[in-house]
C-alpha atoms as a PDB file:
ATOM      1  CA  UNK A   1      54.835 111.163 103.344  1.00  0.00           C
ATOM      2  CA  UNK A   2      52.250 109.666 101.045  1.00  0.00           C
ATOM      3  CA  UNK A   3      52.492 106.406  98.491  1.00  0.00           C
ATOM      4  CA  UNK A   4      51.694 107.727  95.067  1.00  0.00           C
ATOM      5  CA  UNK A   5      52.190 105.557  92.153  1.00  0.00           C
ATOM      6  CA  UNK A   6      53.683 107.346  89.525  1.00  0.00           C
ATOM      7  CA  UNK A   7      56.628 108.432  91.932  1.00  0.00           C
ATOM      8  CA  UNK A   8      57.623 105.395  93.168  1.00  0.00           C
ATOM      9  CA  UNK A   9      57.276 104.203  89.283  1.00  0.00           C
ATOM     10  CA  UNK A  10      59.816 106.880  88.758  1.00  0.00           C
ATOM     11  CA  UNK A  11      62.147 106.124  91.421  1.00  0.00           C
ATOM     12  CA  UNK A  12      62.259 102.294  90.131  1.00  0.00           C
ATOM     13  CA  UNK A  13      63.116 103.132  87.214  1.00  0.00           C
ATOM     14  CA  UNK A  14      66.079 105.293  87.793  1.00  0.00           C
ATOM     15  CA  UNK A  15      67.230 102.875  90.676  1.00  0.00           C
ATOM     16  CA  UNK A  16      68.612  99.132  88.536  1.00  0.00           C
ATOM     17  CA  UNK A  17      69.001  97.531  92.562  1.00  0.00           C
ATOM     18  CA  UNK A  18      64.917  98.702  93.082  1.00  0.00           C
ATOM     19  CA  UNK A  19      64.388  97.592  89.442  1.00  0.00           C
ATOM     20  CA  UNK A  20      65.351  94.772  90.548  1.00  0.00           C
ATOM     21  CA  UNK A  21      63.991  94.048  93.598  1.00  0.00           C
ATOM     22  CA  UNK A  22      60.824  94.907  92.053  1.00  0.00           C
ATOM     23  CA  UNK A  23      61.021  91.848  89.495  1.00  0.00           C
ATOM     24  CA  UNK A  24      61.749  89.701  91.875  1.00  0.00           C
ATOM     25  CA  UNK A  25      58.494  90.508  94.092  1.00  0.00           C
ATOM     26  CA  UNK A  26      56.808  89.677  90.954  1.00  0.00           C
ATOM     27  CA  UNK A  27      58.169  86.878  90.209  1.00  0.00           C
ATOM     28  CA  UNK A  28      58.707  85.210  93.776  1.00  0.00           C
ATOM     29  CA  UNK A  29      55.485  86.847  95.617  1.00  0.00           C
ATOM     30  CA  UNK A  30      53.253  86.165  91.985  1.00  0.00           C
ATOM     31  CA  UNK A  31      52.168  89.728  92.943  1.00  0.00           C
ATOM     32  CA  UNK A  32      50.908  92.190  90.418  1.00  0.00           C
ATOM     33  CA  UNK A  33      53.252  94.960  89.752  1.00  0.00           C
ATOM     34  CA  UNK A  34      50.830  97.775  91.186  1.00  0.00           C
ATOM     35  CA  UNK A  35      51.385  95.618  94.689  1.00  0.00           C
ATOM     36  CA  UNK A  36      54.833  94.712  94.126  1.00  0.00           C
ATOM     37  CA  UNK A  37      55.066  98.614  93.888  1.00  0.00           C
ATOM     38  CA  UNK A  38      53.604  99.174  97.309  1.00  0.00           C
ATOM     39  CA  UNK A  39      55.444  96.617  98.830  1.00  0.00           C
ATOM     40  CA  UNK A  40      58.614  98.224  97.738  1.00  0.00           C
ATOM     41  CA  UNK A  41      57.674 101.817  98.878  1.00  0.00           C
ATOM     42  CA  UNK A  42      56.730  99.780 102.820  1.00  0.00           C
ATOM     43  CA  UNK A  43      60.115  97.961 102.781  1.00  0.00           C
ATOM     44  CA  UNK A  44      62.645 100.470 101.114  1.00  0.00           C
ATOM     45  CA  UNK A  45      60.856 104.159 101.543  1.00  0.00           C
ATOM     46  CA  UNK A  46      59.415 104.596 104.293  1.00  0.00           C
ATOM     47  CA  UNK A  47      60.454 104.490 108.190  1.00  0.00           C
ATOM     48  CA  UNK A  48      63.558 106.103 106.931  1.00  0.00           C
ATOM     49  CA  UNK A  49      64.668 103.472 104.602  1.00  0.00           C
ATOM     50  CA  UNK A  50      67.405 103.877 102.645  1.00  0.00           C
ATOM     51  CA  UNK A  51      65.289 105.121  99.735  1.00  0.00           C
ATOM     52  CA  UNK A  52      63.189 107.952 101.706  1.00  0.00           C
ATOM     53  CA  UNK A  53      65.385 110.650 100.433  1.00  0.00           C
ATOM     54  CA  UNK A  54      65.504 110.422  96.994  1.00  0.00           C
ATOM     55  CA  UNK A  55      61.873 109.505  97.319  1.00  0.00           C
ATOM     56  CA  UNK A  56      61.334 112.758  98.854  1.00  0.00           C
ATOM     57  CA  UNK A  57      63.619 114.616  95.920  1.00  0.00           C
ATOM     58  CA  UNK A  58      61.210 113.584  93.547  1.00  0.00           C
ATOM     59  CA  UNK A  59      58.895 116.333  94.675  1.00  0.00           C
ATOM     60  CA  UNK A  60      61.470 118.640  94.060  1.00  0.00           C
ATOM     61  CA  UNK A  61      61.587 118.374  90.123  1.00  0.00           C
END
């Protein structure tokens, strides 16, 4: 499974607990949102996390 931006942009945005979880990376971490991003795909997609599913589904539509 591969990061790609616009995917995990889409699964924020229909997720409001990733949503967020991504603000408060931001905010707390003073990380730019492309990072914030990425850290949110390491901690919540991958190594079955409990987002790796619907992450996956995305490349079904």
């Amino acid at each position: 499974m591969k990061y790609t931006k616009s995917k995990m942009e889409r699964l924020v945005s229909e997720n409001p607990e990733l949503k967020t979880r991504l603000k408060t990376l931001m905010k707390d971490m003073d990380l730019e949102k492309n990072f914030a991003l990425k850290a949110l795909y390491h901690s919540e997609v991958t190594d079955n996390g409990p987002y790796q599913s619907a992450y996956q589904d995305l490349d079904l539509l």
